[in-house]
C-alpha atoms as a PDB file:
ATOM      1  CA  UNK A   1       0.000   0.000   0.000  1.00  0.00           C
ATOM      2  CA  UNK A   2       2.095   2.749  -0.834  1.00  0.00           C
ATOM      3  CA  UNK A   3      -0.306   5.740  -1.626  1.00  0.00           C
ATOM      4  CA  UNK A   4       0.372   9.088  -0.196  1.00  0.00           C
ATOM      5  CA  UNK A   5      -2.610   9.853   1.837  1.00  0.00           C
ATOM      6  CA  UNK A   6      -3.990  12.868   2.599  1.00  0.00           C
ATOM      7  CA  UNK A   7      -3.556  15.396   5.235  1.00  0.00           C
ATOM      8  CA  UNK A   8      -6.017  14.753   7.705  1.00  0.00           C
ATOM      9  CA  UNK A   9      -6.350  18.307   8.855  1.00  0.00           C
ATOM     10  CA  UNK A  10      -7.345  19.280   5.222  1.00  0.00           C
ATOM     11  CA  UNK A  11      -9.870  16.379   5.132  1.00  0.00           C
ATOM     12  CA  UNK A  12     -11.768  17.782   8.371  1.00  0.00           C
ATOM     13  CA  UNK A  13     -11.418  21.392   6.873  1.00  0.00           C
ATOM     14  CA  UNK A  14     -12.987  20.117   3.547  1.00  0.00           C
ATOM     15  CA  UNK A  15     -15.657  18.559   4.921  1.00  0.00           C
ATOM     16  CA  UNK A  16     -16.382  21.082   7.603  1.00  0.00           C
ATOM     17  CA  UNK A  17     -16.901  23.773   4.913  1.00  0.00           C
ATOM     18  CA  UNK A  18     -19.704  21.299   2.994  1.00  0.00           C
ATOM     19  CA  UNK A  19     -22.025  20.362   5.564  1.00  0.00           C
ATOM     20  CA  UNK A  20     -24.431  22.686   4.585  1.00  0.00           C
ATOM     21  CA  UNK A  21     -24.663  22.186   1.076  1.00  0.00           C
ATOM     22  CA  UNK A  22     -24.066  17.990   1.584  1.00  0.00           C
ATOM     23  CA  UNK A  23     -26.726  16.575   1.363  1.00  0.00           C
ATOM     24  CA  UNK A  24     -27.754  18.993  -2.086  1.00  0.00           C
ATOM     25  CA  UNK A  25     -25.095  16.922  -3.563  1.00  0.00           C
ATOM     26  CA  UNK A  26     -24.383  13.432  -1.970  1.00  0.00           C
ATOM     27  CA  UNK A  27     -26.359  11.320  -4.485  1.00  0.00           C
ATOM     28  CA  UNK A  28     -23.790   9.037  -4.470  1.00  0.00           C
ATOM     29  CA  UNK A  29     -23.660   8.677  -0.980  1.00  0.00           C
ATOM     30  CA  UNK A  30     -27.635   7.912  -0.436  1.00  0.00           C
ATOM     31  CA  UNK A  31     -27.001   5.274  -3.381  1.00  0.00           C
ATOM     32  CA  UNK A  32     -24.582   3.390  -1.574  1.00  0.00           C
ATOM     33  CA  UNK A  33     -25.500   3.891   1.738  1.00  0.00           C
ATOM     34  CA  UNK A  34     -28.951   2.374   0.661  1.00  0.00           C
ATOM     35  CA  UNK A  35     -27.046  -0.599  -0.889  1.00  0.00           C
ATOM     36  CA  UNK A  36     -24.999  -1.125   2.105  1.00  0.00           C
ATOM     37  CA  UNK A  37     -28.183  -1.068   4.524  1.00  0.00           C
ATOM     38  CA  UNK A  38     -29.864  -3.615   2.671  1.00  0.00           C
ATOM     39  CA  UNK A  39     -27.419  -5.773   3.099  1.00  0.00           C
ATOM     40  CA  UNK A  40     -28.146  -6.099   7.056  1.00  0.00           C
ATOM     41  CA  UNK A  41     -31.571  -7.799   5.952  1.00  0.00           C
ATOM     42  CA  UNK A  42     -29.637 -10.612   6.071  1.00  0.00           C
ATOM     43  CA  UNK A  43     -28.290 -10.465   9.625  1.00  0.00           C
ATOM     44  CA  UNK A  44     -30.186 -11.932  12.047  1.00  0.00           C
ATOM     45  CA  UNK A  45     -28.291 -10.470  14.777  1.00  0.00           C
ATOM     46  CA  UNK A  46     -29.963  -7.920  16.986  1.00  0.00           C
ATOM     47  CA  UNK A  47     -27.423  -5.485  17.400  1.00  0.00           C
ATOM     48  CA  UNK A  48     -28.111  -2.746  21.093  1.00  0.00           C
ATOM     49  CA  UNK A  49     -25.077  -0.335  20.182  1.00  0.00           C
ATOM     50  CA  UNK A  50     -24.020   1.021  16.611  1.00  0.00           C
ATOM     51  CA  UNK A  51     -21.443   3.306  15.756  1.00  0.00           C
ATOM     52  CA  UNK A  52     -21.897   4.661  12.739  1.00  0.00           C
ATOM     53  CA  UNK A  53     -18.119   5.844  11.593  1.00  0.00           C
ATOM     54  CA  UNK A  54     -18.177   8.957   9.477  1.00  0.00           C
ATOM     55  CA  UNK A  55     -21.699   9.503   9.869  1.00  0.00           C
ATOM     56  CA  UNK A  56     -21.502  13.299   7.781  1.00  0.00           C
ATOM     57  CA  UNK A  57     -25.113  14.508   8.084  1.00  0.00           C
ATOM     58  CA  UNK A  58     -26.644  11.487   9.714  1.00  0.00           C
ATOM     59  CA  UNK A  59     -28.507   9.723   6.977  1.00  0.00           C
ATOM     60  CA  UNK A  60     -27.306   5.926   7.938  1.00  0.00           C
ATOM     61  CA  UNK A  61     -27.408   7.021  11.839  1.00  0.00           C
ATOM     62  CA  UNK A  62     -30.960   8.008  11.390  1.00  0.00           C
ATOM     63  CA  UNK A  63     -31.663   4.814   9.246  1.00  0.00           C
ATOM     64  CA  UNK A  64     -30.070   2.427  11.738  1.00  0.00           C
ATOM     65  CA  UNK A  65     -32.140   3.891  14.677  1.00  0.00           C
ATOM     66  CA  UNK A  66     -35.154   3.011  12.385  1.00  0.00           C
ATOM     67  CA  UNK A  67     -33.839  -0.302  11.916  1.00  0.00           C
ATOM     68  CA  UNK A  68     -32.555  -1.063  14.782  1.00  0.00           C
ATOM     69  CA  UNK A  69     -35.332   1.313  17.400  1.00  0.00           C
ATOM     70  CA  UNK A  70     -34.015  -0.201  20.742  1.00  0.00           C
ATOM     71  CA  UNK A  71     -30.292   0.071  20.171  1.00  0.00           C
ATOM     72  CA  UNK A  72     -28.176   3.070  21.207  1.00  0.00           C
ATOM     73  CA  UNK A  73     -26.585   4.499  17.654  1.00  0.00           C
ATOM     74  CA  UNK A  74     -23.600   7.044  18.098  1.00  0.00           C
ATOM     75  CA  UNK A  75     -22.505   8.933  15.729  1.00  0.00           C
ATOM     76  CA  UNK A  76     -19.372   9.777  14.481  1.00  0.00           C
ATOM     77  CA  UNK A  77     -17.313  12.178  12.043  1.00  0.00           C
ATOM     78  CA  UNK A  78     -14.168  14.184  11.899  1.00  0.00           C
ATOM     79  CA  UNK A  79     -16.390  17.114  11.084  1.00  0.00           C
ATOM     80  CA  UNK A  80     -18.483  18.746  14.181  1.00  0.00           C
ATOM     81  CA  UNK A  81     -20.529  20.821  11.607  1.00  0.00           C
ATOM     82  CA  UNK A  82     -21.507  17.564  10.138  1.00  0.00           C
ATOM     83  CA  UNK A  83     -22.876  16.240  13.242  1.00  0.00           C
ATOM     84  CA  UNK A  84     -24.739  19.358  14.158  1.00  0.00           C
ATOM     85  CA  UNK A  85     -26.844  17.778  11.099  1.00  0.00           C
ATOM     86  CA  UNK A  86     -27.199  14.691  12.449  1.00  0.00           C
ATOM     87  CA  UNK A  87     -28.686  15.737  15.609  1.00  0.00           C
ATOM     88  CA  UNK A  88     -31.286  17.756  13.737  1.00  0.00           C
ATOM     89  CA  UNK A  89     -32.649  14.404  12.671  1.00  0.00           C
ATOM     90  CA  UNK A  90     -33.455  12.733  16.372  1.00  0.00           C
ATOM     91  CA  UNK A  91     -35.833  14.375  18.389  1.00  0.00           C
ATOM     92  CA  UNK A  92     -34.687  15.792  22.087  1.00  0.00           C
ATOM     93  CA  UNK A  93     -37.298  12.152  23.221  1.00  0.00           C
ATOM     94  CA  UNK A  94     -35.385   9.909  21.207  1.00  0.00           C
ATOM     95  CA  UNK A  95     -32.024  11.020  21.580  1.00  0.00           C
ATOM     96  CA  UNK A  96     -32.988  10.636  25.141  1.00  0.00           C
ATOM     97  CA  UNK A  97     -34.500   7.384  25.324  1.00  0.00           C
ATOM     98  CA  UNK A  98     -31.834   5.678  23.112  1.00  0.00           C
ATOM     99  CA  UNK A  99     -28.757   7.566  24.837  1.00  0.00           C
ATOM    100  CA  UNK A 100     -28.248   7.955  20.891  1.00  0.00           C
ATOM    101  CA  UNK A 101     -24.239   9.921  20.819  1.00  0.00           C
ATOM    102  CA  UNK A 102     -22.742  12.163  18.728  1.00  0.00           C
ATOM    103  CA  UNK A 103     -19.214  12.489  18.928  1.00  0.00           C
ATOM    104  CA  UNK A 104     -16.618  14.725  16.715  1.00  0.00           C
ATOM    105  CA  UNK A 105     -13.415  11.887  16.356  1.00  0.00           C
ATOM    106  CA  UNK A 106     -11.187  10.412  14.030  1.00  0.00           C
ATOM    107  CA  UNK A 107     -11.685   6.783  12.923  1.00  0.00           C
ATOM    108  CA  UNK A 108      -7.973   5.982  13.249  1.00  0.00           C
ATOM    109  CA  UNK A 109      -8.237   6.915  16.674  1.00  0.00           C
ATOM    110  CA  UNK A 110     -11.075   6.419  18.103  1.00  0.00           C
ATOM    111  CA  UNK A 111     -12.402   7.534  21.742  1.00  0.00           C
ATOM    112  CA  UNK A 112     -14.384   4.931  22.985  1.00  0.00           C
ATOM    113  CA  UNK A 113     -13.502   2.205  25.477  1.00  0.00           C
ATOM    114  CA  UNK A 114     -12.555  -1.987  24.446  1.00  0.00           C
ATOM    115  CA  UNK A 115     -15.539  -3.794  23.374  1.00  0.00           C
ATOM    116  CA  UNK A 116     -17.840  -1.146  22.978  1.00  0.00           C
ATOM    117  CA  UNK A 117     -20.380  -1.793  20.230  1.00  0.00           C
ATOM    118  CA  UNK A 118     -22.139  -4.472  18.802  1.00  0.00           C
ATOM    119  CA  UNK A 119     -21.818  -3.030  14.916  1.00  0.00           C
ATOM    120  CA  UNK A 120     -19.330  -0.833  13.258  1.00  0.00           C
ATOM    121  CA  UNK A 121     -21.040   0.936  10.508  1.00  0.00           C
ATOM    122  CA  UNK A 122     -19.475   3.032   8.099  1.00  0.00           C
ATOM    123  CA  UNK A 123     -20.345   4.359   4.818  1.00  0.00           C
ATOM    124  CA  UNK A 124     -17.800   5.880   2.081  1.00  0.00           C
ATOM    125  CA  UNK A 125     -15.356   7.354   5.322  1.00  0.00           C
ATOM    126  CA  UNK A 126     -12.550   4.354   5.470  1.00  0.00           C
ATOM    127  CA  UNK A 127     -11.093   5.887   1.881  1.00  0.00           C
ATOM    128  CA  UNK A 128     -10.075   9.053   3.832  1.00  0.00           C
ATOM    129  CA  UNK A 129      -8.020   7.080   6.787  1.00  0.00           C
ATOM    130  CA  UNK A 130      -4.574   7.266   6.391  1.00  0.00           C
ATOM    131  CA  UNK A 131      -3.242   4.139   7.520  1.00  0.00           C
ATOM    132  CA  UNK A 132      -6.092   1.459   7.007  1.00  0.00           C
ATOM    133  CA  UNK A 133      -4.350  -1.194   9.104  1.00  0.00           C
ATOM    134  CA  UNK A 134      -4.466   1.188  12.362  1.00  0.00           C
ATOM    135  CA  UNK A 135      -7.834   2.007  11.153  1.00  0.00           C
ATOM    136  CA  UNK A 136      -9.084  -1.688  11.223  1.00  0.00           C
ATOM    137  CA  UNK A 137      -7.111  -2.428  14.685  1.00  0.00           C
ATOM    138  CA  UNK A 138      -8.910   0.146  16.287  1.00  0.00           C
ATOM    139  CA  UNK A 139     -12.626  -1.056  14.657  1.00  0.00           C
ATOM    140  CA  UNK A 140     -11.670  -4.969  16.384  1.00  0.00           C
ATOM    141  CA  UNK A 141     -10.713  -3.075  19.453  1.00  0.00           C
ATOM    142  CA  UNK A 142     -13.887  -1.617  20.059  1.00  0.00           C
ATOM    143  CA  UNK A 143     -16.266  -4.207  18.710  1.00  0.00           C
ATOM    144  CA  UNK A 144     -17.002  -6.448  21.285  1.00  0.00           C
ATOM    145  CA  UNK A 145     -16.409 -10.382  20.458  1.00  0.00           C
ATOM    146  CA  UNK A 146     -18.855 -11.713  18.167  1.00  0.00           C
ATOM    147  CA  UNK A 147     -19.752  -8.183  16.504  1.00  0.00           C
ATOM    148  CA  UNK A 148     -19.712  -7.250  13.242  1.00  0.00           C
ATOM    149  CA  UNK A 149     -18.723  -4.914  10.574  1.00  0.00           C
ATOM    150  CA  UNK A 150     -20.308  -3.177   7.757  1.00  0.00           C
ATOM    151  CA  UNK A 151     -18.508  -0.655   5.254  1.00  0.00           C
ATOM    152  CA  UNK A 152     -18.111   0.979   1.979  1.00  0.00           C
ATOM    153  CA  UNK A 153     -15.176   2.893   0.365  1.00  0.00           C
ATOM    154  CA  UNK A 154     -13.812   4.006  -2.932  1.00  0.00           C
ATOM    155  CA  UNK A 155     -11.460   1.787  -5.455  1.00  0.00           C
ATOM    156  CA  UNK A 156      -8.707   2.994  -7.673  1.00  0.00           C
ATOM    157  CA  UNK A 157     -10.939   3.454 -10.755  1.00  0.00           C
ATOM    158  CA  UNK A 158     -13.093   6.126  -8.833  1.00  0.00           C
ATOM    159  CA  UNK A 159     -13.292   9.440 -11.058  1.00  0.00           C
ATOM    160  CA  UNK A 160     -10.976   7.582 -13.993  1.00  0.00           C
ATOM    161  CA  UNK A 161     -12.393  10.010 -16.482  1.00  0.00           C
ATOM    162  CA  UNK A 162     -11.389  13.252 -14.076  1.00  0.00           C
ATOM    163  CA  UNK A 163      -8.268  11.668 -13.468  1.00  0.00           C
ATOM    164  CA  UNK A 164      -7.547  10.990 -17.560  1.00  0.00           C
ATOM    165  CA  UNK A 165      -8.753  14.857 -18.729  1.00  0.00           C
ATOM    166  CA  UNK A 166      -6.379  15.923 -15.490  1.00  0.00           C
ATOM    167  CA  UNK A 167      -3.487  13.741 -17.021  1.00  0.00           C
ATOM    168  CA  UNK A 168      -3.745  15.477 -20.250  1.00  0.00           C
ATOM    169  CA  UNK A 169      -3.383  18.679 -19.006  1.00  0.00           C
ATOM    170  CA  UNK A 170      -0.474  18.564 -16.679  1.00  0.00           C
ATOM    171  CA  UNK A 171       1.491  15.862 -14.236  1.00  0.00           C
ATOM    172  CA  UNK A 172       0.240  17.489 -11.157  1.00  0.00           C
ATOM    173  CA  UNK A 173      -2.366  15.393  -8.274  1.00  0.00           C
ATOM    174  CA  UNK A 174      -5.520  16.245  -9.317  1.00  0.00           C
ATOM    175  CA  UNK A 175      -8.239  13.660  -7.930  1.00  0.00           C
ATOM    176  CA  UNK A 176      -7.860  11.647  -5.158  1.00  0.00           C
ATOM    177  CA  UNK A 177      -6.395   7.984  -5.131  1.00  0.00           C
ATOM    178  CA  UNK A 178      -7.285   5.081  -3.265  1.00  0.00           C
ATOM    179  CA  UNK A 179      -6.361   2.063  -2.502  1.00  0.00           C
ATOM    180  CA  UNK A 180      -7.755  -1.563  -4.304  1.00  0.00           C
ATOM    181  CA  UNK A 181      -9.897  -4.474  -3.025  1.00  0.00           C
ATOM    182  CA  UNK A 182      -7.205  -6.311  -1.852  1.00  0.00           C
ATOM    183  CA  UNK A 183      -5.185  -3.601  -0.590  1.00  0.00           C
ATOM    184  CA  UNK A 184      -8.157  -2.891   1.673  1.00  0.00           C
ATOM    185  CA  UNK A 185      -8.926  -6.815   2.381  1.00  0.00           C
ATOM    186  CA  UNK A 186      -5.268  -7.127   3.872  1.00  0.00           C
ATOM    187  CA  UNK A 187      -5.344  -4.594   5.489  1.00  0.00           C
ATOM    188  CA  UNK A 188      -8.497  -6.171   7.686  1.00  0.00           C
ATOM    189  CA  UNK A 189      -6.654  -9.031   8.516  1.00  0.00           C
ATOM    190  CA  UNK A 190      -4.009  -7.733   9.817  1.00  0.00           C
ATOM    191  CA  UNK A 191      -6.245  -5.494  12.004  1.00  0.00           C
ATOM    192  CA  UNK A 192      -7.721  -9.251  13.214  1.00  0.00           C
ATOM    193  CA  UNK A 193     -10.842  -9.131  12.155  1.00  0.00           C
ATOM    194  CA  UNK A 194     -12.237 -12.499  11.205  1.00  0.00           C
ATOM    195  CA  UNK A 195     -13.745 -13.917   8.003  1.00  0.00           C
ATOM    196  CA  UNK A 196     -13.309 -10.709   5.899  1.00  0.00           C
ATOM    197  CA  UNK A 197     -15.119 -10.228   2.603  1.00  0.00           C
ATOM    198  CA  UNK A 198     -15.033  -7.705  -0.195  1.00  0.00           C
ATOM    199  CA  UNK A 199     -16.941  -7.189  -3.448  1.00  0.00           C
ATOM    200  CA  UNK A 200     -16.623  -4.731  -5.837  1.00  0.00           C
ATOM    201  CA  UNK A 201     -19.036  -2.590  -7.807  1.00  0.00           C
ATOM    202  CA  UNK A 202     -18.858   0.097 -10.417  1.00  0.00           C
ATOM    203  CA  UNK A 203     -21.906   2.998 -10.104  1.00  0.00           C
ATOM    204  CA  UNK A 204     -21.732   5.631 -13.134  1.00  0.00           C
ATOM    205  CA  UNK A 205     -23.821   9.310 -12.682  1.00  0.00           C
ATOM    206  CA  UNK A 206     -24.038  11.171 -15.482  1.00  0.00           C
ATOM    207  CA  UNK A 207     -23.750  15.075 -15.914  1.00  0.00           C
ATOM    208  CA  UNK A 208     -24.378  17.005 -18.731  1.00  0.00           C
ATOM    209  CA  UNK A 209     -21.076  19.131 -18.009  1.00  0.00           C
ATOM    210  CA  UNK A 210     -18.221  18.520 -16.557  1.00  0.00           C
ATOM    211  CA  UNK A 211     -17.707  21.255 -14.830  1.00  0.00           C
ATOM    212  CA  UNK A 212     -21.152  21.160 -12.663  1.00  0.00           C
ATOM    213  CA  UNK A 213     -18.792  17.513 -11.295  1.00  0.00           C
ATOM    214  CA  UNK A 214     -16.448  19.088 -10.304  1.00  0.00           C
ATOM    215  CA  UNK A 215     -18.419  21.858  -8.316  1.00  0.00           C
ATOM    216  CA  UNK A 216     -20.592  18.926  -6.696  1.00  0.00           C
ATOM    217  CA  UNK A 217     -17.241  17.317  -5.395  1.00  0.00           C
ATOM    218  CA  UNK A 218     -16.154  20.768  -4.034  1.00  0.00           C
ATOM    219  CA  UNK A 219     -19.366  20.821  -2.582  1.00  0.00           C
ATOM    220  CA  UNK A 220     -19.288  17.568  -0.524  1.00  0.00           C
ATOM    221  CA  UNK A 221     -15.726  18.359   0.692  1.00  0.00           C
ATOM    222  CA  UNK A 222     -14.571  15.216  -1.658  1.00  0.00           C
ATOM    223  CA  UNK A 223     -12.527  17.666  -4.194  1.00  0.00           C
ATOM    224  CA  UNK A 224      -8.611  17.085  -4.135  1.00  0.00           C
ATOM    225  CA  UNK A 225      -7.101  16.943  -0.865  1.00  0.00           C
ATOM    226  CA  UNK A 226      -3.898  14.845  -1.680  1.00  0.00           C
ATOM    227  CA  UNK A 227      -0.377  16.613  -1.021  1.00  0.00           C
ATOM    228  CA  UNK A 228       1.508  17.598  -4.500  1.00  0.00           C
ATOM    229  CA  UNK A 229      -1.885  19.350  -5.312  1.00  0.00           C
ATOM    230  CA  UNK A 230      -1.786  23.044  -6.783  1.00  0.00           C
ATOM    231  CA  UNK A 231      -2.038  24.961  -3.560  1.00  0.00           C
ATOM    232  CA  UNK A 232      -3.048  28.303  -5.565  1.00  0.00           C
ATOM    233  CA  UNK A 233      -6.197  28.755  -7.872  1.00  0.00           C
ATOM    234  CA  UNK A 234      -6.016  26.650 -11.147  1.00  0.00           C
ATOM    235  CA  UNK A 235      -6.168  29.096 -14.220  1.00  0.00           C
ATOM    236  CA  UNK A 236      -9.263  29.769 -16.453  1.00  0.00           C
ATOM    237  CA  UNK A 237      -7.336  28.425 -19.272  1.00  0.00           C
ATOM    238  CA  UNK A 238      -6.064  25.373 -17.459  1.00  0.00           C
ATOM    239  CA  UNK A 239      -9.415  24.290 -16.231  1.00  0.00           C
ATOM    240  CA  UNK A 240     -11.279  24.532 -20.237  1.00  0.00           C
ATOM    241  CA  UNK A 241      -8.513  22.110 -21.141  1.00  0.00           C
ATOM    242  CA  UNK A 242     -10.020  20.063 -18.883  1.00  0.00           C
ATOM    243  CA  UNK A 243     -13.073  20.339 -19.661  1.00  0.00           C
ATOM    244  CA  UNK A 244     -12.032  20.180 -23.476  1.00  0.00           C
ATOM    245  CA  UNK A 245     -10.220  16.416 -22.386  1.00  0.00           C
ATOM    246  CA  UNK A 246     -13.609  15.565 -20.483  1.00  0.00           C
ATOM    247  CA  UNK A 247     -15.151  15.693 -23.791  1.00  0.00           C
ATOM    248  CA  UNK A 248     -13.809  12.525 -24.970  1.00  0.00           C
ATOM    249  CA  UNK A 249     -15.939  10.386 -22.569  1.00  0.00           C
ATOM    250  CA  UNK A 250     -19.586  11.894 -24.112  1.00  0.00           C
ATOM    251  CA  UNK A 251     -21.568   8.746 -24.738  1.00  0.00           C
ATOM    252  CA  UNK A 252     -23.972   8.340 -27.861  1.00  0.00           C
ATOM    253  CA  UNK A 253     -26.883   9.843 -25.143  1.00  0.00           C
ATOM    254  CA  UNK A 254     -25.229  13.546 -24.768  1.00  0.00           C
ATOM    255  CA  UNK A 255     -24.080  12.968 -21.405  1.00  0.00           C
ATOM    256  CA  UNK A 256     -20.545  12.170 -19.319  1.00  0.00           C
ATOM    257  CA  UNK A 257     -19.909   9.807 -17.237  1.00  0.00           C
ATOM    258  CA  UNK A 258     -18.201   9.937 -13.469  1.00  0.00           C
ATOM    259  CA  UNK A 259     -17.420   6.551 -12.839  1.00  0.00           C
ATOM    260  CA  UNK A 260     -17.272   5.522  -9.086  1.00  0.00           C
ATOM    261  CA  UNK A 261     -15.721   1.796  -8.148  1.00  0.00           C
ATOM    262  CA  UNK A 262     -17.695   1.107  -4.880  1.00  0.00           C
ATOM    263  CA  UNK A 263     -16.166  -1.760  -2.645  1.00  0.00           C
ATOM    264  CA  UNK A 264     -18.172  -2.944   0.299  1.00  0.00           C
ATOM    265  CA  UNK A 265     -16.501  -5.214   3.110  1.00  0.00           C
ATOM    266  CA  UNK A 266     -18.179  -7.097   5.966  1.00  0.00           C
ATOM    267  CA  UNK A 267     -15.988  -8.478   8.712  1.00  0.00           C
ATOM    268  CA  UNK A 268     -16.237  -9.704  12.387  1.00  0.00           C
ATOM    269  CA  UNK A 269     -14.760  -9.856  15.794  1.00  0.00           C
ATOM    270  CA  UNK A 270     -13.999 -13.572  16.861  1.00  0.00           C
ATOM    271  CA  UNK A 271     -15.619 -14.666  20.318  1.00  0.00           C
ATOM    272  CA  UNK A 272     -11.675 -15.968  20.555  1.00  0.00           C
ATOM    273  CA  UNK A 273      -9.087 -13.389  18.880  1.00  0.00           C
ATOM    274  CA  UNK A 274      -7.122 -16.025  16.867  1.00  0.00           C
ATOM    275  CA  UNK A 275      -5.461 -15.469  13.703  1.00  0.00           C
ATOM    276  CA  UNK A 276      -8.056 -14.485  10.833  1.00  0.00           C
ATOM    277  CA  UNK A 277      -8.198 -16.957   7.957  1.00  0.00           C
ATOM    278  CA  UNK A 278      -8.493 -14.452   4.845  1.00  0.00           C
ATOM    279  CA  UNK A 279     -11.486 -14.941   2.635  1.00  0.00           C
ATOM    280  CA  UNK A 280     -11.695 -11.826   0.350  1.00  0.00           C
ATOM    281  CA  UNK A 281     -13.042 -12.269  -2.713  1.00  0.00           C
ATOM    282  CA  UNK A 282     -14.685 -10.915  -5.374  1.00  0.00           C
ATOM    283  CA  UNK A 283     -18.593 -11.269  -4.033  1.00  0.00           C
ATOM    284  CA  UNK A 284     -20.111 -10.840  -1.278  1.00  0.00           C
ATOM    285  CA  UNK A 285     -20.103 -14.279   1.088  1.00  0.00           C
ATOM    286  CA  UNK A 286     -21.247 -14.289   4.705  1.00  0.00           C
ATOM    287  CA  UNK A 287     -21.183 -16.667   7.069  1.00  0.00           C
ATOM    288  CA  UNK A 288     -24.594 -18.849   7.568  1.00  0.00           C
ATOM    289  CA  UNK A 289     -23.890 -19.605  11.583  1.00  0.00           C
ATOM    290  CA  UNK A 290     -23.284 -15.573  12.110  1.00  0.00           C
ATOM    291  CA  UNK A 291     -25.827 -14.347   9.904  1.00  0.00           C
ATOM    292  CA  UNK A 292     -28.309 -16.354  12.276  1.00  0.00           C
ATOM    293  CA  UNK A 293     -26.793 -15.141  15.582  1.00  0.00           C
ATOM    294  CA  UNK A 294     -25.788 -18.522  16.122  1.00  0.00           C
ATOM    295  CA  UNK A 295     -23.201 -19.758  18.557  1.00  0.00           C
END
């Protein structure tokens, strides 16, 4: 894994400055978020504390405490103006009967006690952690045994068209990089979770311009934030080369496409920490015994 990652002070001021206009924007991130939740129609476990890692404006925190109307669901992001959203969505009564939390932290370092939560939720936030193996120790430290994991995050081919119109304009960082599936699959087994699993998707939106892209990504704080980026403000003439590049990627129905490659992971705690056996793979595969809450 040898990506330079972003500064994560930028990453909090990015998405500190979007919160307002976020949810305007994050098509995306409802898509995929409703893909992930879906996906917990198939646990049978009854889960009594969620975190929800990277919550931004509390969409999948306000879904879970649907889901889920007993359990206690805290929040988290790196961005408090994010989670003055998220409170907005839970009534003073429910926020109060659940002990629902919202808490401004980092994922890679996370505040909460050993064997804290029942499910580790997280949707489209582990592509902005710097060092993913820290980031998946500290997800098994706070699980307790027997709990399980639910994500998202972004592949390599994310924004390929961007990326190409960038590269034809100059040699600078222009989009953000991430890291593969099994990049990301290692990486959970050496933070010990058991039986991971990762699939891979590829979701296209469409614009009619490519410029109203990148003002959406500016918008929901996701615009470049990777060091060797132009510090200063990219020229007029700079930017309609890029646009002029973008043009290539028109298909035959008058739009262009932003291609995003969505992985989604699932993972557990072990009721006995012993050495995960790796099982990533290119679909999604969960155990029959877990999925049942069985011992």
């Amino acid at each position: 894994m040898s990506l330079v990652r972003p500064d994560k002070q930028d990453i909090r001021a990015a998405f500190e400055a979007s919160a307002d206009r976020y949810d305007e924007v994050a098509v995306l991130q409802r898509e995929v978020a409703s893909r992930l939740l879906e996906r917990l129609e198939l646990l049978k476990m009854v889960p009594q504390t969620i975190l929800d890692l990277g919550s931004g404006t509390g969409h999948c925190s306000e879904a879970l405490a649907r889901r889920y109307p007993r359990a206690r669901v805290v929040a988290l992001d790196l961005a408090e103006s994010m989670l003055h959203h998220t409170r907005r969505r839970f009534s003073y009564w429910a926020r109060l009967r659940n002990r629902h939390g919202f808490v401004a932290g980092d994922a890679e370092r996370l505040p909460f006690a050993d064997n804290s939560f029942d499910m580790l939720f997280s949707n489209l936030t582990v592509q902005w952690c710097m060092d993913l193996e820290q980031t998946f120790a500290e997800f098994h430290r706070v699980l307790k045994p027997g709990g399980v994991l639910f994500f998202t995050t972004l592949g390599p081919d994310t924004l390929k068209e961007l990326r190409a119109s960038w590269a034809a304009v100059d040699e600078r960082v222009h989009v953000n990089t991430f890291l593969d599936l099994h990049d990301v699959g290692d990486a959970m087994l050496r933070g010990r979770l058991a039986e991971p699993v990762m699939d891979m998707e590829q979701i296209t939106l469409t614009y009619r311009d490519s410029m109203t892209l990148m003002r959406d990504l500016k918008a929901l704080g996701a615009h470049n934030v990777n060091p060797g980026r132009n510090q200063g403000l990219t020229g007029p003439r700079k930017v309609q080369a890029v646009l002029a590049a973008y043009e290539q990627f028109r298909r035959a129905d008058g739009l262009l496409p932003a291609t995003y490659e969505v992985l989604t992971g699932h993972a557990w705690r072990a009721e006995a920490d012993t050495a995960p056996q790796p099982a990533t793979r290119g679909e999604a595969t969960f155990s029959i015994e877990q999925l049942r809450g069985e011992k």
